[in-house]
C-alpha atoms as a PDB file:
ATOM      1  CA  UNK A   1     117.168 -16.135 102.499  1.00  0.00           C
ATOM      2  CA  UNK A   2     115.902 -14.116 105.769  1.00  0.00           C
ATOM      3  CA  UNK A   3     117.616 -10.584 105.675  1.00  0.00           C
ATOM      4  CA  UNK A   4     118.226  -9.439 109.429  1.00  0.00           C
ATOM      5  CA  UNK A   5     120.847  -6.342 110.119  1.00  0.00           C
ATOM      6  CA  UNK A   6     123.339  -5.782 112.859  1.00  0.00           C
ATOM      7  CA  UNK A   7     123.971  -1.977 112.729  1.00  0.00           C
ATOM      8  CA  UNK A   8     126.952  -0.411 114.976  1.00  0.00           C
ATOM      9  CA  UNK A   9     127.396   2.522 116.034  1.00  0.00           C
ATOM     10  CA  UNK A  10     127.432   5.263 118.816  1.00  0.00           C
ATOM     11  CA  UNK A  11     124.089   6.783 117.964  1.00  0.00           C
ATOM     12  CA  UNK A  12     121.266   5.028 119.458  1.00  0.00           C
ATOM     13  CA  UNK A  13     118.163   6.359 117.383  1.00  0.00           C
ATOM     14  CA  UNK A  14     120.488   6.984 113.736  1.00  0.00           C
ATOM     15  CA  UNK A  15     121.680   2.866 114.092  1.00  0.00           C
ATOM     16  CA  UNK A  16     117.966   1.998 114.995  1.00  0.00           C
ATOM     17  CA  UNK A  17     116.536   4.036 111.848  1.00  0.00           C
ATOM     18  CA  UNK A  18     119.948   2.390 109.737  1.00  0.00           C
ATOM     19  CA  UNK A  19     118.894  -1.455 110.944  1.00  0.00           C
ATOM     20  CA  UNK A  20     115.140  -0.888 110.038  1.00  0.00           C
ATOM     21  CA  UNK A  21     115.901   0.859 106.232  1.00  0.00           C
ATOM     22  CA  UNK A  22     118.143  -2.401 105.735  1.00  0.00           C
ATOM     23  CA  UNK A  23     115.829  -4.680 106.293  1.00  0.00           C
ATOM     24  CA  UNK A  24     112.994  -2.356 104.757  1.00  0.00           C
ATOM     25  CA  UNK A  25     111.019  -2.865 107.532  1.00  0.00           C
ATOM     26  CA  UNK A  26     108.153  -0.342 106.024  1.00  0.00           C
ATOM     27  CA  UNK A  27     107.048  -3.062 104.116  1.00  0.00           C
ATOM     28  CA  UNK A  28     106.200  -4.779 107.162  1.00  0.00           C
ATOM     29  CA  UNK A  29     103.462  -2.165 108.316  1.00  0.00           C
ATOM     30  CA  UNK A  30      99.842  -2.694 107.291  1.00  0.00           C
ATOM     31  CA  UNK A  31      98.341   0.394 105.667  1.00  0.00           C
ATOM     32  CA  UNK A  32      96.436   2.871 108.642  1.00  0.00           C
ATOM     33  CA  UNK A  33      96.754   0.366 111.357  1.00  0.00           C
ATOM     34  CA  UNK A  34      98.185   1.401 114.475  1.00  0.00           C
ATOM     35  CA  UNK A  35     101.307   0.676 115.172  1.00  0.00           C
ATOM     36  CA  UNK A  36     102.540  -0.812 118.950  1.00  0.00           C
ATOM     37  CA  UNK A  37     105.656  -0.572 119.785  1.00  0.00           C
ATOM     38  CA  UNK A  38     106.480  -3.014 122.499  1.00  0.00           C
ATOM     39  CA  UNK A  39     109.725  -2.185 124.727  1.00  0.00           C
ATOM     40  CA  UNK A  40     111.188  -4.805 127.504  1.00  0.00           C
ATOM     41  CA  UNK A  41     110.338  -3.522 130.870  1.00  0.00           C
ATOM     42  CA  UNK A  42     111.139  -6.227 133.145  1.00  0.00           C
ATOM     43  CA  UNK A  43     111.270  -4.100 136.027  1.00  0.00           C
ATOM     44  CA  UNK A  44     111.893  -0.447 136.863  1.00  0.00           C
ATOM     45  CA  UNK A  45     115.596  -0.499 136.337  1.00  0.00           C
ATOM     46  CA  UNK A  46     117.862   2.281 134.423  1.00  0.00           C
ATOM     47  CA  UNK A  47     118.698   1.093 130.824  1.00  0.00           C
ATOM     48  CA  UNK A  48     122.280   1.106 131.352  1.00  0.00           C
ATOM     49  CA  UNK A  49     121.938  -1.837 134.378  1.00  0.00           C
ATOM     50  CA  UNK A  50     121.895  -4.288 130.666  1.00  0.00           C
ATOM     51  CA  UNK A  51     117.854  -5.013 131.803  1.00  0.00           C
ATOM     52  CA  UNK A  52     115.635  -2.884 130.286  1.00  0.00           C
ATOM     53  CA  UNK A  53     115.052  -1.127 126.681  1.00  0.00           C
ATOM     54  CA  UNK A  54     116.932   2.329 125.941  1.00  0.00           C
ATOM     55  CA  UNK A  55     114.864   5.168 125.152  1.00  0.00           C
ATOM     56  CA  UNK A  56     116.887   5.876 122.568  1.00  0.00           C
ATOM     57  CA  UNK A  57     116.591   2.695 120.789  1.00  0.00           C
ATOM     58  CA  UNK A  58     112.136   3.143 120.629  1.00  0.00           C
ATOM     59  CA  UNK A  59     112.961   6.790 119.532  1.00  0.00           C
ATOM     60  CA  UNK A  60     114.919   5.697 116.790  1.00  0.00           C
ATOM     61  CA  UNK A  61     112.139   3.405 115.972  1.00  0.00           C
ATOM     62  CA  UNK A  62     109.183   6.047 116.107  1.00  0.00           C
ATOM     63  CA  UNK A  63     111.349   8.261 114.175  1.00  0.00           C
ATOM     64  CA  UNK A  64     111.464   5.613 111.468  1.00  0.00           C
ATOM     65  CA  UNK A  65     107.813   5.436 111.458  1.00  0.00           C
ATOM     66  CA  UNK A  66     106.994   8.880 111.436  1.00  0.00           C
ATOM     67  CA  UNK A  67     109.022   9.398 108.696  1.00  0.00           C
ATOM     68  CA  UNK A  68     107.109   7.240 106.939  1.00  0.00           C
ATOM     69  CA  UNK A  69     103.830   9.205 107.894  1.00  0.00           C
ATOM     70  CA  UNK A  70     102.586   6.061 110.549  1.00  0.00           C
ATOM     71  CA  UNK A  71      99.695   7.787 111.594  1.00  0.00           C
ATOM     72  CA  UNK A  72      98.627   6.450 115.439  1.00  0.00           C
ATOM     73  CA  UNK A  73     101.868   5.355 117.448  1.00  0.00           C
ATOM     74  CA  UNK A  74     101.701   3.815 120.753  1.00  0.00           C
ATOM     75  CA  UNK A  75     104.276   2.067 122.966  1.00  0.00           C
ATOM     76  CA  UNK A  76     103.012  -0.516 125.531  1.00  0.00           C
ATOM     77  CA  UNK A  77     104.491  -2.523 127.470  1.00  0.00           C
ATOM     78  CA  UNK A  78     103.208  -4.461 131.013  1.00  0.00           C
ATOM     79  CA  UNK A  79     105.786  -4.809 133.703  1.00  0.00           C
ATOM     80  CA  UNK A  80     106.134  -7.896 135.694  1.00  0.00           C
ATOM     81  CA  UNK A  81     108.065  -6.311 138.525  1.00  0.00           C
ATOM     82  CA  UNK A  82     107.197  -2.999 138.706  1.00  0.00           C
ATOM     83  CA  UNK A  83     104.253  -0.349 138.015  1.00  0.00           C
ATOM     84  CA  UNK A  84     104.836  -0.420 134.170  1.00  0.00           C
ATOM     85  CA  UNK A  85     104.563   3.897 134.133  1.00  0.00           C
ATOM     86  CA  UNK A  86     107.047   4.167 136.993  1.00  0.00           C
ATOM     87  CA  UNK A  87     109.359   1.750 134.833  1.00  0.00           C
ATOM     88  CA  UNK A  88     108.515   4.425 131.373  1.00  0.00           C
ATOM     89  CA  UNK A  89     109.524   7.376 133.791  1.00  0.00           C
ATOM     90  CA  UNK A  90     112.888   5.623 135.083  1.00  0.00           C
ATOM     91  CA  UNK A  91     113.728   4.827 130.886  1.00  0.00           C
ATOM     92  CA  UNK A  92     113.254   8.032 130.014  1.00  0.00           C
ATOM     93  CA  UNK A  93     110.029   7.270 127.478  1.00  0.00           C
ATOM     94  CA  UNK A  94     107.675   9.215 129.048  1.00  0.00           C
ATOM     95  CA  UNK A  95     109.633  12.107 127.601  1.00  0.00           C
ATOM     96  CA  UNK A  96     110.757  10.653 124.776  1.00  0.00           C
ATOM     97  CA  UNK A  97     106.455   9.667 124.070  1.00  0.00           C
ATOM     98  CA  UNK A  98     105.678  13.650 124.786  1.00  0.00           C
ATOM     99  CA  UNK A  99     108.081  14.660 122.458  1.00  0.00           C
ATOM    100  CA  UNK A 100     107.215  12.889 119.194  1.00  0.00           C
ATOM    101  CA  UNK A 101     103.182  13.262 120.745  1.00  0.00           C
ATOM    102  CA  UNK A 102     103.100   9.031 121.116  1.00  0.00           C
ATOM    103  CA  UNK A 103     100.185   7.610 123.492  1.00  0.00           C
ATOM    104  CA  UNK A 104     102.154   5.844 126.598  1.00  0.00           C
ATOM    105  CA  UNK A 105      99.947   2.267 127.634  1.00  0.00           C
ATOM    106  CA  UNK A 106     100.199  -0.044 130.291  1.00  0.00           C
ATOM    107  CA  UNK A 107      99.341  -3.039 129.050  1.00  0.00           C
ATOM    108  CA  UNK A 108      98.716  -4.783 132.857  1.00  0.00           C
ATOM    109  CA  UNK A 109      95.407  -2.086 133.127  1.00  0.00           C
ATOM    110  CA  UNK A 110      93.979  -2.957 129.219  1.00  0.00           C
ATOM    111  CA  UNK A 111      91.039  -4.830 128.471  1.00  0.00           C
ATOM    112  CA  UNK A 112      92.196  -8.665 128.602  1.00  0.00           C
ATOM    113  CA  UNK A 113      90.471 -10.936 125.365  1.00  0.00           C
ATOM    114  CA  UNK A 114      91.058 -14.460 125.813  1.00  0.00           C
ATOM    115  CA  UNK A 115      91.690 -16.554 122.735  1.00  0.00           C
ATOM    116  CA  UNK A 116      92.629 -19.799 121.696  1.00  0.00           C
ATOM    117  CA  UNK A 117      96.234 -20.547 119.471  1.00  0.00           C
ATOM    118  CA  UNK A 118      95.896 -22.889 116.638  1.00  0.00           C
ATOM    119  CA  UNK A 119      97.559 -26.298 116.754  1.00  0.00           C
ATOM    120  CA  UNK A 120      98.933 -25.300 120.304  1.00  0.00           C
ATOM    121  CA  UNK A 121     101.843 -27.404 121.893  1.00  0.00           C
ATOM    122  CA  UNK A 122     101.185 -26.139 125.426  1.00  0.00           C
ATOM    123  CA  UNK A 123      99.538 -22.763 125.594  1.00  0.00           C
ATOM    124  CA  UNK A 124      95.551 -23.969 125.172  1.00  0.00           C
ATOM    125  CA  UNK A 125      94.094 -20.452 125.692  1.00  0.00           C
ATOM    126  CA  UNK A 126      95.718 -17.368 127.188  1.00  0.00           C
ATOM    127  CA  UNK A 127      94.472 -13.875 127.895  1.00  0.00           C
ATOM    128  CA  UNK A 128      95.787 -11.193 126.275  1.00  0.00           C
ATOM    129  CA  UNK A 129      95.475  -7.739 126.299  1.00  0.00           C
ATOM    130  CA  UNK A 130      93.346  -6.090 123.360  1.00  0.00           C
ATOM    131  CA  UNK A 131      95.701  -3.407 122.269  1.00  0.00           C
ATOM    132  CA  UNK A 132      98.281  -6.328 121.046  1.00  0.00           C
ATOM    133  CA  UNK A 133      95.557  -7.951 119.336  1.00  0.00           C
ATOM    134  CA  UNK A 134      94.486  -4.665 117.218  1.00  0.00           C
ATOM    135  CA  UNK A 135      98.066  -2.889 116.484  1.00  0.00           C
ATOM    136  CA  UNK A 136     100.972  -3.938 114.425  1.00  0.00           C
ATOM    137  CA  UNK A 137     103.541  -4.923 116.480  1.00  0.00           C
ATOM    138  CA  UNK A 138     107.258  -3.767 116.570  1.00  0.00           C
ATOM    139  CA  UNK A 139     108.742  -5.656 119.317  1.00  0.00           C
ATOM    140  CA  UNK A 140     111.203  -3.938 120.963  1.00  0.00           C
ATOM    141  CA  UNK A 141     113.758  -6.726 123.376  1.00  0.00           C
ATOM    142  CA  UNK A 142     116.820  -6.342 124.905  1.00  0.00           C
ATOM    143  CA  UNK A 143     119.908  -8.429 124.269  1.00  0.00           C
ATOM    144  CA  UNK A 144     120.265 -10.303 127.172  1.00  0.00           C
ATOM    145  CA  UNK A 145     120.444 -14.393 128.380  1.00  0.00           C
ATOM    146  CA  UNK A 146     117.714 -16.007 130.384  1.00  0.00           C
ATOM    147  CA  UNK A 147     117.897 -18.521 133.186  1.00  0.00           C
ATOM    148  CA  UNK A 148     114.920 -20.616 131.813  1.00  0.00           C
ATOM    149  CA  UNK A 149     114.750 -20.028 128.028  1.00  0.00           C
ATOM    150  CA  UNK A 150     118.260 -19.345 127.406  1.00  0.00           C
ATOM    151  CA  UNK A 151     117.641 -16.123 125.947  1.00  0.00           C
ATOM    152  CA  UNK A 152     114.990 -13.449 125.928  1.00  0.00           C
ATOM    153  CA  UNK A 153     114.192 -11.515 122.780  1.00  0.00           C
ATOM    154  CA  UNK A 154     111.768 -10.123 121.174  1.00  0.00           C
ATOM    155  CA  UNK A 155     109.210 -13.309 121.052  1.00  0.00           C
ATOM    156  CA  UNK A 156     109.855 -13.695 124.800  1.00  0.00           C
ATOM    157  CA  UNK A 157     108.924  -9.685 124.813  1.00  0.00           C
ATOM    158  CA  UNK A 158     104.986 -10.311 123.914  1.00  0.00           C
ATOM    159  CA  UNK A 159     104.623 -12.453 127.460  1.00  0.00           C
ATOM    160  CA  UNK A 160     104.491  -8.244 128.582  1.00  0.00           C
ATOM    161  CA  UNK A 161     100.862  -8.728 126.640  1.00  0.00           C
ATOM    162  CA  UNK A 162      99.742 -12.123 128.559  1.00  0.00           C
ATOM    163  CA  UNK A 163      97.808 -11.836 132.297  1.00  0.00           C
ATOM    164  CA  UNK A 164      98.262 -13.213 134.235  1.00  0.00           C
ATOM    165  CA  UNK A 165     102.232 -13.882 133.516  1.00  0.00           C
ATOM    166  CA  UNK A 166     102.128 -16.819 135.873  1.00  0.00           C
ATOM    167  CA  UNK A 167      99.804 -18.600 133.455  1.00  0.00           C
ATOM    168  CA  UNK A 168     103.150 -18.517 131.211  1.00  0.00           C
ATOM    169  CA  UNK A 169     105.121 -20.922 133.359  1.00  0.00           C
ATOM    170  CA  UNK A 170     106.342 -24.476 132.899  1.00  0.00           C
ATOM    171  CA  UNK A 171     106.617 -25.778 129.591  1.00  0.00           C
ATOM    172  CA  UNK A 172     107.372 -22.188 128.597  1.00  0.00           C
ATOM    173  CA  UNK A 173     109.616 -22.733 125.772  1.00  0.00           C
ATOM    174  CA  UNK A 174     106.288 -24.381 124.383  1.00  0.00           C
ATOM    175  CA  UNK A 175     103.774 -21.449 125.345  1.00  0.00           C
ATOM    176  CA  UNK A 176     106.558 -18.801 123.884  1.00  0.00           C
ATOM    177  CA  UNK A 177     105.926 -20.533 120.232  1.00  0.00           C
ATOM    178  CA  UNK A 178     102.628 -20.551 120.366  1.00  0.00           C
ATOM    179  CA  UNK A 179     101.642 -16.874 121.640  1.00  0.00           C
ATOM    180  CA  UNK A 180     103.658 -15.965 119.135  1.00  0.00           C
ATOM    181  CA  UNK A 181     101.346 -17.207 116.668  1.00  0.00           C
ATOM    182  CA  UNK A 182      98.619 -14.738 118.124  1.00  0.00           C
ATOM    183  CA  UNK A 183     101.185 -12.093 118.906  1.00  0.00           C
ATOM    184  CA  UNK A 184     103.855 -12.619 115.882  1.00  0.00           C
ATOM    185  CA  UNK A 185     105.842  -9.087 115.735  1.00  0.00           C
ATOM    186  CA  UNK A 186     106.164  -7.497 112.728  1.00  0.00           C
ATOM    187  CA  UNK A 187     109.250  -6.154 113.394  1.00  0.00           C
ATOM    188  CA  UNK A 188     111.566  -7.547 115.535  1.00  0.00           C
ATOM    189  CA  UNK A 189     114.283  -5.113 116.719  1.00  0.00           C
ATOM    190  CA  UNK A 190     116.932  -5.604 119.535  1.00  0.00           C
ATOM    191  CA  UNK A 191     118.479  -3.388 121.601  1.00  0.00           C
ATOM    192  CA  UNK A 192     122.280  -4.251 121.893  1.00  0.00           C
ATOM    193  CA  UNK A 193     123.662  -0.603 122.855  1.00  0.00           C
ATOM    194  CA  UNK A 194     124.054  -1.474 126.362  1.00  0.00           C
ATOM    195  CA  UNK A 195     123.167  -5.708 126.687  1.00  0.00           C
ATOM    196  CA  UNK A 196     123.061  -7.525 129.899  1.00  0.00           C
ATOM    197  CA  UNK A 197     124.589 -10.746 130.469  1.00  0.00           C
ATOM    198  CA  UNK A 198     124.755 -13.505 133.535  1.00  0.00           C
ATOM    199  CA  UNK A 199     120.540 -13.355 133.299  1.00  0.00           C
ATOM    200  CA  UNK A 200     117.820 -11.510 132.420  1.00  0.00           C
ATOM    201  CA  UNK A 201     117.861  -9.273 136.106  1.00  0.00           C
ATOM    202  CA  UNK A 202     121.491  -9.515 136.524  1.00  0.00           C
ATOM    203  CA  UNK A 203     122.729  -6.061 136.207  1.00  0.00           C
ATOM    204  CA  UNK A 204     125.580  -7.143 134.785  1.00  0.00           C
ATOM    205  CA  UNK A 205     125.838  -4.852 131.734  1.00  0.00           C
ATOM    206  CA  UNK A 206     128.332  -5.387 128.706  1.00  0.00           C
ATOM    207  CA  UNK A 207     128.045  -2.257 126.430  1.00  0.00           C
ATOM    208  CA  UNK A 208     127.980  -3.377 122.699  1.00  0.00           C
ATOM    209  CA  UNK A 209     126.560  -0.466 120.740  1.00  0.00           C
ATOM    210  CA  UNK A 210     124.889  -2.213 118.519  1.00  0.00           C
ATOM    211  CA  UNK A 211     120.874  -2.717 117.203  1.00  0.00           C
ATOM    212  CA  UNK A 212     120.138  -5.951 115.273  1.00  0.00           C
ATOM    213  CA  UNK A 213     116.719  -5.930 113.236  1.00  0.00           C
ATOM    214  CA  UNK A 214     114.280  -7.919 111.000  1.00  0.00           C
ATOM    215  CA  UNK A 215     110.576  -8.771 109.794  1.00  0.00           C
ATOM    216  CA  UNK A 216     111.209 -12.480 110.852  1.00  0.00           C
ATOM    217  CA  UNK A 217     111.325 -12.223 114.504  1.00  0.00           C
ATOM    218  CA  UNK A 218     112.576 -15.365 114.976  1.00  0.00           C
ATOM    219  CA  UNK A 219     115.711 -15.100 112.404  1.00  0.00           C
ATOM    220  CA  UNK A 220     116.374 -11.891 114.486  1.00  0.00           C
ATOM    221  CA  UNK A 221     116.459 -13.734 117.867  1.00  0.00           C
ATOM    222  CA  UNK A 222     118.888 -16.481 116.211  1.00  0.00           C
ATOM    223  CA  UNK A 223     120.792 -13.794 115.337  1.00  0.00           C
ATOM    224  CA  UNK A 224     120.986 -12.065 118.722  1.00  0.00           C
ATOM    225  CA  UNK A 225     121.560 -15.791 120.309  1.00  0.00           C
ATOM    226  CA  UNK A 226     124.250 -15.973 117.984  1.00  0.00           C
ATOM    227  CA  UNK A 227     125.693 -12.321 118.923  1.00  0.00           C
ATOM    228  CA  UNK A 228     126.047 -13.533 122.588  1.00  0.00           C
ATOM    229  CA  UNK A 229     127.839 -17.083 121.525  1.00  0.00           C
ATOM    230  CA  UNK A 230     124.502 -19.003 121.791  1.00  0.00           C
ATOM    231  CA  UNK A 231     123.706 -21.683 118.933  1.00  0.00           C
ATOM    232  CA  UNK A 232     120.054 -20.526 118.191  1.00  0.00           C
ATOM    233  CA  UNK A 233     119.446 -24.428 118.020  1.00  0.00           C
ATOM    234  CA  UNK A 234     119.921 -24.550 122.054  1.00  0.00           C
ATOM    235  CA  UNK A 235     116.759 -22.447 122.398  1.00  0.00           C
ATOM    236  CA  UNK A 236     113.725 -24.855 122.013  1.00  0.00           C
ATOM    237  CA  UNK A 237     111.176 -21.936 121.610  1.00  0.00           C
ATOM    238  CA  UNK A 238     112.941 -20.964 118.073  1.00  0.00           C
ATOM    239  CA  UNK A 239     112.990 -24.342 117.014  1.00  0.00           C
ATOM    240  CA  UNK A 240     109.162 -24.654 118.368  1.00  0.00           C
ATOM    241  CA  UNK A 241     108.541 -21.734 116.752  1.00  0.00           C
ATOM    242  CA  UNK A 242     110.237 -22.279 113.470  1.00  0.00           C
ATOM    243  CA  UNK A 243     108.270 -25.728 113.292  1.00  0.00           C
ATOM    244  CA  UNK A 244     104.775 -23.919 113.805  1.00  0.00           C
ATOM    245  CA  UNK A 245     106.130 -22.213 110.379  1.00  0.00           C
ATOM    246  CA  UNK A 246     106.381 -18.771 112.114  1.00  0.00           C
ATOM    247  CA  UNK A 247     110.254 -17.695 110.816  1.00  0.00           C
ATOM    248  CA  UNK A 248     113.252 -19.680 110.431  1.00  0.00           C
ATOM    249  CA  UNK A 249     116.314 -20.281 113.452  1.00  0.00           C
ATOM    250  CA  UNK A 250     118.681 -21.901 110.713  1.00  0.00           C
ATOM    251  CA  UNK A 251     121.495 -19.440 110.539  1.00  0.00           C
ATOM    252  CA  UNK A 252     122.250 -20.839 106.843  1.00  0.00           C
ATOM    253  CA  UNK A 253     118.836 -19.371 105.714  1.00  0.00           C
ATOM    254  CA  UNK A 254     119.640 -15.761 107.310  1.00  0.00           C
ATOM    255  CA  UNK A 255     121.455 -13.314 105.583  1.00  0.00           C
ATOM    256  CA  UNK A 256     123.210 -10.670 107.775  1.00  0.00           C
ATOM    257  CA  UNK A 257     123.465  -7.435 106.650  1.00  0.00           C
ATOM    258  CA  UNK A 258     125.793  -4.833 107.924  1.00  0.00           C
ATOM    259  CA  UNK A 259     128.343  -5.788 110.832  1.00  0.00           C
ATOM    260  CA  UNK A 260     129.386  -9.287 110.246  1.00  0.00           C
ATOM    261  CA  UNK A 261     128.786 -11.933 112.637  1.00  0.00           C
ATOM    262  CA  UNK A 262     132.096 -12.185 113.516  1.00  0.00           C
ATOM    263  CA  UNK A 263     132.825  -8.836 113.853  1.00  0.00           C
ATOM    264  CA  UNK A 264     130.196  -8.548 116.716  1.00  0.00           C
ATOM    265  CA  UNK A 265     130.008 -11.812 118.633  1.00  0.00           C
ATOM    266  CA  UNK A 266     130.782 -11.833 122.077  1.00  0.00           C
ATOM    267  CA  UNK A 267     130.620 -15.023 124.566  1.00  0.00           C
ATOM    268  CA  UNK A 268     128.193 -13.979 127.392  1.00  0.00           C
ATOM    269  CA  UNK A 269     128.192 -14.787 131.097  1.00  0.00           C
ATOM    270  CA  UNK A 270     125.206 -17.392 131.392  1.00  0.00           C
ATOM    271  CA  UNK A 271     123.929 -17.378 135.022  1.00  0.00           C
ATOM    272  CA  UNK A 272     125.172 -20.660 136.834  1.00  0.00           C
ATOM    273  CA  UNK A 273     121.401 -21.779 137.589  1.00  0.00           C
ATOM    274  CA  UNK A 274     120.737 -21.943 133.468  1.00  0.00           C
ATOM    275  CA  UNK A 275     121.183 -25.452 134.188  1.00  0.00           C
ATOM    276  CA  UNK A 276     118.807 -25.942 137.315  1.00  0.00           C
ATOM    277  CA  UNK A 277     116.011 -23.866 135.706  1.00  0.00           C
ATOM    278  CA  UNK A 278     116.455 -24.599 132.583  1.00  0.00           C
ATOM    279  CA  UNK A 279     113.661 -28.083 133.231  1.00  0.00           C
ATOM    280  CA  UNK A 280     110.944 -25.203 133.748  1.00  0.00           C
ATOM    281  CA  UNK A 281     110.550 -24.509 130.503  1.00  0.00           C
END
């Protein structure tokens, strides 16, 4: 059995550092590697619009690891809509980073390294950028639905790492899976405290106060499908990914910890052109 945990609460950073001692997430880390903690900046949007990742939510994560004496912290993250700093100041991390003395990256301006998955199903080669490929990763999503791969979470999060994004469309389900095999987080946490439904830019927010978290990112994005009343079988990149032996998307093999499933679930808005899009990927 997969342990993930759904932690509630009205404390951002205390149910973040709660979800991550569940699942002992520590374990996780390799020994005096840096750690990169990878937030969802879509665009430059306010948290609370149900788009982007809460400040709160990466605080409570840093605070986890530097309780744990994680030497070098950095949060990256590469906008596809906006200059990715601008997007850190409108969140809030930019203080957040100066207060626990993080390093604050923009993963659009680092040096690109293109490599080659294994056993790919679309995604031949890909550039991505170097910082990814030398840190641990803690990825770092928001709860939200998507209007092409039916949710994005935190294995949709490391396309933030890829340049040029556009090289990521069509058959993206496909090209999800297999970056993750280069980019598999560590850590998979998802911010729930204020989720967006409709689609992934709606600004439709639906405040849940809630963190789900795991070390088998894609149990943890079945479980946040599951949270907004989607079967985690209905998104093809966690079966792709599951296949390519990186985590498991069969809720029977996931053990929830904390809030129960059913305690938490709540049937999201799905934008109407789900359908019409959904062929891209």
């Amino acid at each position: 059995m997969v342990e993930v945990a759904i932690v509630k609460g009205e404390n951002p950073q205390t149910i973040t550092e709660n979800a991550l001692e569940m699942v002992e997430a520590e374990k996780a880390l390799v020994e005096n590697k840096p750690v990169l903690v990878k937030p969802n900046y879509l665009n430059a949007k306010h948290p609370s619009t149900g788009i982007t990742t809460d400040a709160r939510v990466v605080e409570g994560v840093i605070q986890y690891l530097r309780r744990r004496k994680v030497g070098e912290i950095i949060v990256g993250e590469g906008s596809g809509f906006a200059d990715t700093f601008e997007a850190f100041k409108v969140a809030g991390i930019d203080v957040m980073a100066e207060k626990w003395g993080v390093k604050l990256v923009d993963l659009n301006k680092d040096r690109f390294v293109e490599v080659s998955p294994s056993n790919p199903l679309a995604l031949e080669r890909v550039k991505v950028a170097e910082t990814a490929l030398k840190t641990t990763i803690i990825s770092v999503a928001k709860l939200k639905p998507h209007r092409i791969t039916t949710v994005t979470l935190s294995l949709k999060n490391m396309m933030g790492a890829v340049y040029p994004k556009g090289s990521m469309h069509f058959h993206l389900h496909k090209k999800i899976a297999d970056l993750a095999s280069i980019l598999k987080p560590s850590v998979a946490v998802i911010d729930g405290v204020i989720a967006g439904e409709g689609h992934e830019a709606s600004e439709s927010p639906v405040k849940m106060d809630l963190v789900i978290a795991g070390t088998d990112p894609v149990a943890v994005d079945s479980v946040g499908a599951a949270v907004m009343g989607v079967d985690p079988m209905e998104v093809k990149h966690l079966r792709y990914a599951e296949e390519k032996g990186l985590g498991t998307c069969d809720m029977k093999r996931i053990k929830i910890l904390g809030e129960p499933l059913e305690m938490v679930r709540r049937k999201f808005k799905r934008s109407i052109l789900t359908g019409i899009l959904s062929h891209l990927g």
